[in-house]
Protein backbone atom coordinates (compact mmCIF):
# COMPACT_ATOMS: atom_id res chain seq x y z
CA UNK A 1 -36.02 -15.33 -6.53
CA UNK A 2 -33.91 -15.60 -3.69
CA UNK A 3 -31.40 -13.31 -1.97
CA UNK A 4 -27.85 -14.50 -2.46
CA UNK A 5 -24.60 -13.60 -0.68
CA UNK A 6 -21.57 -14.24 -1.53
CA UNK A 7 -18.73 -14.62 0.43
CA UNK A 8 -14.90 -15.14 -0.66
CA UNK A 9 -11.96 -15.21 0.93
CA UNK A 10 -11.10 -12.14 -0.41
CA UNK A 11 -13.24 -10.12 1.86
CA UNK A 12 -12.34 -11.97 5.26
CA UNK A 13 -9.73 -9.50 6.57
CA UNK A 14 -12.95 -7.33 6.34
CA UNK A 15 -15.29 -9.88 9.30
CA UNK A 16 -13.41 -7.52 11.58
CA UNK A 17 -15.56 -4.26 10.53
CA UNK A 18 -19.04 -5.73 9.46
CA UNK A 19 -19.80 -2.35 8.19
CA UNK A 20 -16.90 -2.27 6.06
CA UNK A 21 -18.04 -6.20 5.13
CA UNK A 22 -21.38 -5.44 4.58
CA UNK A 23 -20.68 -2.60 1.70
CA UNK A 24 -18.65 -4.75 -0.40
CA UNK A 25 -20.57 -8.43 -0.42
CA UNK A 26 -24.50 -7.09 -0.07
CA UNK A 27 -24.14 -3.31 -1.23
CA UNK A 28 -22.15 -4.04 -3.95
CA UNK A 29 -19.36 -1.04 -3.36
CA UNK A 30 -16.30 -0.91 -5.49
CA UNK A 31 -13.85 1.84 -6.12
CA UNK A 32 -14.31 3.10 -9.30
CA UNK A 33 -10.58 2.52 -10.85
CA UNK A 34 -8.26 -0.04 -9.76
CA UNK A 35 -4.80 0.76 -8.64
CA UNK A 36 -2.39 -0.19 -11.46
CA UNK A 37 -0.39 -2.90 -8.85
CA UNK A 38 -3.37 -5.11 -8.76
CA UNK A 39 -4.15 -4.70 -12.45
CA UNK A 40 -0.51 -5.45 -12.80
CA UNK A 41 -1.06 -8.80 -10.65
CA UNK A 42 -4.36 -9.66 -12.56
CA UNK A 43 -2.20 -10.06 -15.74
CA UNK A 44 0.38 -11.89 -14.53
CA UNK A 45 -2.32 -14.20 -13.27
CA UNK A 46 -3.70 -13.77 -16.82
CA UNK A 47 -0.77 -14.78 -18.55
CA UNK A 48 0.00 -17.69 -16.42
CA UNK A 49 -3.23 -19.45 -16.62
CA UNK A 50 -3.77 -18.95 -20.15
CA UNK A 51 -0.11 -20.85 -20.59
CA UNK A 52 -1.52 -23.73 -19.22
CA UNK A 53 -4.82 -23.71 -20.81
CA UNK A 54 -3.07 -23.00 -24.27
CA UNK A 55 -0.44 -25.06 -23.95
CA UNK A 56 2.18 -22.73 -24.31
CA UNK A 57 0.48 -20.26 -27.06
CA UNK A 58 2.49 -16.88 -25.91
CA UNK A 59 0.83 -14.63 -28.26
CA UNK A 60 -2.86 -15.66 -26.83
CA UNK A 61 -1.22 -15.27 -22.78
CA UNK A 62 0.51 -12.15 -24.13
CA UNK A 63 -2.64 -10.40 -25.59
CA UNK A 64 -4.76 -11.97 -22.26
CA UNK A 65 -2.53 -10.09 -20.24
CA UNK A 66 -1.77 -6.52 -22.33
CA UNK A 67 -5.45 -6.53 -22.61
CA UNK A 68 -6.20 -6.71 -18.55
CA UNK A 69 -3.15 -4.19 -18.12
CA UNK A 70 -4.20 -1.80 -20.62
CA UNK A 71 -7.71 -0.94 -18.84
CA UNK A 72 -7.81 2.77 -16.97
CA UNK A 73 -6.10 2.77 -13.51
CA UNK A 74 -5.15 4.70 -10.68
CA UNK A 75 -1.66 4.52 -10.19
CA UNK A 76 -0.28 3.64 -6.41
CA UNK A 77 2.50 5.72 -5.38
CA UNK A 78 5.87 4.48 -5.89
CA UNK A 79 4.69 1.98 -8.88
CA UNK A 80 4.66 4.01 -11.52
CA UNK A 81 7.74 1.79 -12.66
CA UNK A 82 5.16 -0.98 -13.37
CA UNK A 83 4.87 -1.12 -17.02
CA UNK A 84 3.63 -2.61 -19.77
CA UNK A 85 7.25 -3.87 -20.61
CA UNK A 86 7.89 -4.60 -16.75
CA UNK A 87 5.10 -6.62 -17.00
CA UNK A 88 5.56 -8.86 -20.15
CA UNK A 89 9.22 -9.11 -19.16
CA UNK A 90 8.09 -10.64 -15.55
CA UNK A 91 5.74 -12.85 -17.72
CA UNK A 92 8.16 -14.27 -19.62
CA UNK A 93 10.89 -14.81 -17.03
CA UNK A 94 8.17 -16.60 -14.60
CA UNK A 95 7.55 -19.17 -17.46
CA UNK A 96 11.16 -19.67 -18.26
CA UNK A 97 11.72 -20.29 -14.86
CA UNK A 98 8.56 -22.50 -14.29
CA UNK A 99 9.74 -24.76 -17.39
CA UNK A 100 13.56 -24.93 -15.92
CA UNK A 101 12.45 -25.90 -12.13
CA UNK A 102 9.18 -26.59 -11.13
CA UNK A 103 8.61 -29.72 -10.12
CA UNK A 104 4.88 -29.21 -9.75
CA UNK A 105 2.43 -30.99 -12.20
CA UNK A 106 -0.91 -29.10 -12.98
CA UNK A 107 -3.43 -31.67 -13.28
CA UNK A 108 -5.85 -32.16 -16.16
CA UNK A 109 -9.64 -33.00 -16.27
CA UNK A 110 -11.46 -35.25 -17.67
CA UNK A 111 -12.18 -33.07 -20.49
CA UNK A 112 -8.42 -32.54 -20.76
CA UNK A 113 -8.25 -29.14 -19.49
CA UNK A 114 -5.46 -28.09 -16.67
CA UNK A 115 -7.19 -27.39 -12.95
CA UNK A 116 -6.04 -23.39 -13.35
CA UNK A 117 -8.30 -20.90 -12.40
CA UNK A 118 -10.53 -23.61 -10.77
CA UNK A 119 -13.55 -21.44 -10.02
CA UNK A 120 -15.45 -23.11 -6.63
CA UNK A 121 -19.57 -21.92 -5.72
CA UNK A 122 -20.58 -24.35 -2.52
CA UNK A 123 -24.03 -23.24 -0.81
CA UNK A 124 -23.82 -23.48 3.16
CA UNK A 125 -26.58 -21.77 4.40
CA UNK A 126 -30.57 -21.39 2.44
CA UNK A 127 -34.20 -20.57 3.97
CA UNK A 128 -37.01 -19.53 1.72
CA UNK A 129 -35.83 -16.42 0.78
CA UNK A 130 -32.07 -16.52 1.52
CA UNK A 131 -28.96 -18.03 0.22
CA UNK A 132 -25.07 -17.81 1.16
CA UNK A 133 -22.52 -19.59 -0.84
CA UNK A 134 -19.13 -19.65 -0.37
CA UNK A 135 -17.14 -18.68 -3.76
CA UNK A 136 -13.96 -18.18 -4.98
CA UNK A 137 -10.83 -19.26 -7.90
CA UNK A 138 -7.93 -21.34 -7.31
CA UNK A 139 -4.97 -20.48 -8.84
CA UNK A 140 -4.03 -24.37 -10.03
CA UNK A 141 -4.79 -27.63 -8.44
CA UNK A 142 -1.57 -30.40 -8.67
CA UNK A 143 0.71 -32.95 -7.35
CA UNK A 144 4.23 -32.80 -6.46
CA UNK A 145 6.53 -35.22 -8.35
CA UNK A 146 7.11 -37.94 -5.78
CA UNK A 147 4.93 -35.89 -3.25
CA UNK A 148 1.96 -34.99 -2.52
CA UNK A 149 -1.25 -33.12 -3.74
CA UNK A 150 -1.35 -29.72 -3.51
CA UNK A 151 -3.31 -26.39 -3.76
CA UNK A 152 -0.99 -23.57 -5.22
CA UNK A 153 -1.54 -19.86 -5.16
CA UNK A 154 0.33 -16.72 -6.73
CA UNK A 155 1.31 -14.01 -5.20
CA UNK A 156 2.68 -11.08 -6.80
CA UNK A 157 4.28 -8.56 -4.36
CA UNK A 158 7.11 -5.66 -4.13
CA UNK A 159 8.02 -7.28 -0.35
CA UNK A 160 11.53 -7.05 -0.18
CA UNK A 161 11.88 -10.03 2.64
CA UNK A 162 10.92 -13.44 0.77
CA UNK A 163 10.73 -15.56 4.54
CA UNK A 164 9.19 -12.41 6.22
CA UNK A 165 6.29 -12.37 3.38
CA UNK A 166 5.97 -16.36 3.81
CA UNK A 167 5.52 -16.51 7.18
CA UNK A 168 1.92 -14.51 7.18
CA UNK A 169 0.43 -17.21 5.10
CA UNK A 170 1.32 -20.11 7.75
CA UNK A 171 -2.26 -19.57 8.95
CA UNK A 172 -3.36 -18.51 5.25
CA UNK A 173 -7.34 -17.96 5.87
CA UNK A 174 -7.31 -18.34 2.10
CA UNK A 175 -5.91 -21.38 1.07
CA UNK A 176 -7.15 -23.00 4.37
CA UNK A 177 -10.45 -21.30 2.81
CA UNK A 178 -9.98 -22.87 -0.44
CA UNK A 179 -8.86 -26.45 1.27
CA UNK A 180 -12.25 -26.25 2.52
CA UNK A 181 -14.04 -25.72 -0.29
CA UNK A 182 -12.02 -28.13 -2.14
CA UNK A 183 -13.33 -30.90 0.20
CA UNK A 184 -16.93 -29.57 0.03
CA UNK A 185 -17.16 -29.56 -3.92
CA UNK A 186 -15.59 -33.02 -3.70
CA UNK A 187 -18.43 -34.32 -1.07
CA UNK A 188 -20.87 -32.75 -3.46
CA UNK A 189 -19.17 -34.57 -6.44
CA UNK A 190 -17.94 -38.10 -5.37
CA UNK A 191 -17.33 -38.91 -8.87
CA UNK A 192 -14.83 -36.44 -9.51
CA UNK A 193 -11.36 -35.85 -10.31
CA UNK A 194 -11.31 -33.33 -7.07
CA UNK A 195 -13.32 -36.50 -4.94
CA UNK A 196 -10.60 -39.25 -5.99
CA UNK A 197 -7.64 -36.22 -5.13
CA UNK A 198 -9.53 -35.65 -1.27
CA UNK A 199 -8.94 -38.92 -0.50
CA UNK A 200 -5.22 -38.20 0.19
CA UNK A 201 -3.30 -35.16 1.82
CA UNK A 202 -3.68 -32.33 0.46
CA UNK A 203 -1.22 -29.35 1.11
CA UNK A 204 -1.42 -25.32 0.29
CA UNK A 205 1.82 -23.56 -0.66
CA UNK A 206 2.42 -19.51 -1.96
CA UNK A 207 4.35 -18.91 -5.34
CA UNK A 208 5.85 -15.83 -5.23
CA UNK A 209 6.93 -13.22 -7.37
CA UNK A 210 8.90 -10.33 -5.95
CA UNK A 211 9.11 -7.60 -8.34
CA UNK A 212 11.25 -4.44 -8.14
CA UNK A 213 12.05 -1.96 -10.33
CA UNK A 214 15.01 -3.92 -12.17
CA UNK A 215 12.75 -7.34 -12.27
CA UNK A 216 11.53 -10.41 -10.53
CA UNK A 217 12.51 -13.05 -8.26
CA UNK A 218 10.64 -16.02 -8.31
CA UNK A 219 10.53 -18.23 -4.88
CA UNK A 220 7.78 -20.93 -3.80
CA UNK A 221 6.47 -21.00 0.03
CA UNK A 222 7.20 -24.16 1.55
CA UNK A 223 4.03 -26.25 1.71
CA UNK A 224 1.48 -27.05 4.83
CA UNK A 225 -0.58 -30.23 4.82
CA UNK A 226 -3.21 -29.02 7.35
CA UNK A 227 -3.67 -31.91 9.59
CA UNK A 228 -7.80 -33.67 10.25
CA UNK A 229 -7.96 -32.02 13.56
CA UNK A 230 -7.10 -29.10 11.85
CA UNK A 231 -9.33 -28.94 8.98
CA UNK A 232 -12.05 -30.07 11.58
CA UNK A 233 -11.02 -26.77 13.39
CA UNK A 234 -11.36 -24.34 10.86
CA UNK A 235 -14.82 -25.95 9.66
CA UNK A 236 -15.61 -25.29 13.37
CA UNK A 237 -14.87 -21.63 13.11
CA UNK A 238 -16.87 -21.44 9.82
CA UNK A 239 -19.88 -22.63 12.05
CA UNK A 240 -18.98 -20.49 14.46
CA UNK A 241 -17.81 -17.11 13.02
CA UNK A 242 -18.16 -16.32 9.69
CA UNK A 243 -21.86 -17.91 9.16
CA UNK A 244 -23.29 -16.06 11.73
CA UNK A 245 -21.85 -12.98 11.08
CA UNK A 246 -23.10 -13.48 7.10
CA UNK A 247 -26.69 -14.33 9.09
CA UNK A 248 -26.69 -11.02 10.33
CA UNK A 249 -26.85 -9.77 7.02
CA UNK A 250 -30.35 -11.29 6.65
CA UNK A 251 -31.86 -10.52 9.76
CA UNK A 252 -30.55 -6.70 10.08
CA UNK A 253 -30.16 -5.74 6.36
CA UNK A 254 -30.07 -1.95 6.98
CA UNK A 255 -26.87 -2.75 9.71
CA UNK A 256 -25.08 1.12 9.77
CA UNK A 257 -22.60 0.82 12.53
CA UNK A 258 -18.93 2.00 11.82
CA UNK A 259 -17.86 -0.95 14.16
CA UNK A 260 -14.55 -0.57 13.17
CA UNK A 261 -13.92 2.11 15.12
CA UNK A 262 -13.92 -0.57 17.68
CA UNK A 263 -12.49 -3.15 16.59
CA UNK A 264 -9.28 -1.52 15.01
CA UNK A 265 -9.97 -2.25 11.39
CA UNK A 266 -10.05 1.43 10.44
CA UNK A 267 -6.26 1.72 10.64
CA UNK A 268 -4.95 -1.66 11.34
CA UNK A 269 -4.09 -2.47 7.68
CA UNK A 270 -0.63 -1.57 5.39
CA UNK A 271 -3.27 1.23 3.57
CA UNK A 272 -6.12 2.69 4.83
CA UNK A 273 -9.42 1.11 4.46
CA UNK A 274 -11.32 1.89 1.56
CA UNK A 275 -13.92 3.80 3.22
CA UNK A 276 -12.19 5.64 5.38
CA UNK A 277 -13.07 9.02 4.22
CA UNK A 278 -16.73 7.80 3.69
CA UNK A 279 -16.64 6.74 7.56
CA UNK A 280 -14.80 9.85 8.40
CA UNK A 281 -17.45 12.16 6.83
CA UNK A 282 -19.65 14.18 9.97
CA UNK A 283 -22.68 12.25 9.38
CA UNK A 284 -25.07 9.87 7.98
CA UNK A 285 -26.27 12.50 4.85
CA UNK A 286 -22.41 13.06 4.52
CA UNK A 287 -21.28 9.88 4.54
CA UNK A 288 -23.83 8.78 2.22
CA UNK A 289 -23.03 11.68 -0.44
CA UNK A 290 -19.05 10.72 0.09
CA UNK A 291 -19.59 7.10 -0.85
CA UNK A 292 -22.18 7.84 -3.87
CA UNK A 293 -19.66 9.70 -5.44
CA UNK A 294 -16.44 7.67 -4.65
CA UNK A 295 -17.39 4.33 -5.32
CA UNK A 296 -19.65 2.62 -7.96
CA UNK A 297 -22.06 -0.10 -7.16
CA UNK A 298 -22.34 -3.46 -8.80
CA UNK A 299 -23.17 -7.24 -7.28
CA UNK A 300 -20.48 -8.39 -5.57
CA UNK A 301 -19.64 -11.90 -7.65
CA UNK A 302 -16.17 -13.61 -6.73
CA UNK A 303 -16.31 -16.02 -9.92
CA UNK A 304 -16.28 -12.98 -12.41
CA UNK A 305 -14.64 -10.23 -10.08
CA UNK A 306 -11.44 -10.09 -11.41
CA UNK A 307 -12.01 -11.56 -15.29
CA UNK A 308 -11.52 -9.27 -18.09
């Protein structure tokens, strides 16, 4: 049986500490509770896509999302105003809204089933005993009315400044990520409903939802159309950065060095990384005892990562 690794774009921030990389895709690390804002986020997501795929059944979305929501948590400092009731109420606002305004149309498959939470698993590297894929979920796959075709993602966020928050997706690794893979699965599948969409423009754009402690705001992104040269550039820096940096991982599997401590990653991020205090520890034994009883280990799969 052969050795996969999985990479998402999820964990790309992290290709600037290959330590910090290597613990969460091949070791399997995890912290053991989430905090509540990203459980809160995971429902929302819940709720939304189960809309679509219901067609509007709000006790099914409602139950999808309590049920997410409800599971143990660590609560974040200065969220403890996220709620069960904060949550349903942002729930049900976002659809109101989405059925008032959006001029976005979801499409459906062949088997009649709306392109939300469009899971993606596209092989790129493979030797004998090796594999890497690429993996990942799109929020929803659509076309503008009158425009053009377009990869949407949520976002669900306390930043106060909507076109400050905006603006640090322009060079979105993920959607540019999920562009990618979108053209990949449609080479591999020329007969497709994705194949017949990559034959025209495709654009990426950022749904957000700005919650506070009286409510949301809902406010899309505008959208990018990445142009040929520039899709042709990022698959260039696939080739050229993130493969061989997931090659490492097969030809030095026991790779120990806290190369963030170079590189900046141990305190360039809005909180600290998750291993700090394991990297922080006074040595190898300590380290090693720190992470064995902070984290819990389990393969690292993008596809089922954040499904309840």
């Amino acid at each position: 049986m052969k050795n996969i690794i999985r990479f998402s774009a999820s964990v790309a921030p992290k290709l600037n500490c290959l330590l910090r990389l290597k613990r969460t895709i091949i070791d399997g690390y995890q912290e053991s509770l989430p905090y509540n804002d990203m459980q809160y986020g995971s429902a929302v997501h819940k709720f939304i896509s189960t809309m679509h795929e219901t067609k509007g059944d709000f006790s099914a979305a409602t139950l999808g999302a309590k049920r997410i929501f409800s599971k143990p948590c660590e609560i974040r400092k200065g969220k403890k105003h996220l709620t069960e009731i904060h949550l349903l109420k942002t729930c049900f606002d976002y659809w109101e809204h989405y059925q008032k305004t959006d001029d976005f149309d979801i499409l459906i498959d062949k088997d009649g089933k709306p392109l939300v939470e469009c899971s993606f698993s596209n092989t790129i590297w493979s030797d004998e005993h090796n594999e890497i894929r690429f993996e990942g979920v799109i929020d929803k796959v659509g076309k503008f009315k009158n425009g053009c075709y377009g990869v949407g993602d949520y976002k669900i966020t306390s930043a106060w400044s909507q076109q400050d928050y905006f603006e640090q997706y322009l060079l979105s690794t993920q959607l540019r990520f999920y562009l990618y893979n979108l053209k990949l699965s449609a080479k591999n599948n020329p007969d497709s409903l994705l194949a017949k969409i990559c034959e025209y423009p495709i654009g990426y754009f950022i749904d957000g939802i700005f919650i506070s402690k009286d409510g949301a705001i809902f406010k899309r992104s505008d959208v990018i159309v990445p142009s040929d040269q520039e899709d042709k550039e990022f698959a260039s820096l696939v080739s050229s950065k993130i493969l061989p940096t997931l090659l490492r991982f097969v030809t030095w599997p026991e790779y120990n060095e806290r190369d963030g401590i170079a590189s900046g990653a141990c305190c360039e991020l809005k909180y600290p990384c998750e291993y700090l205090y394991v990297c922080s520890a006074c040595d190898d034994i300590a380290r090693k005892h720190v992470l064995n009883n902070s984290f819990i280990q389990k393969p690292y799969e993008p596809l089922t990562h954040s499904k309840d």
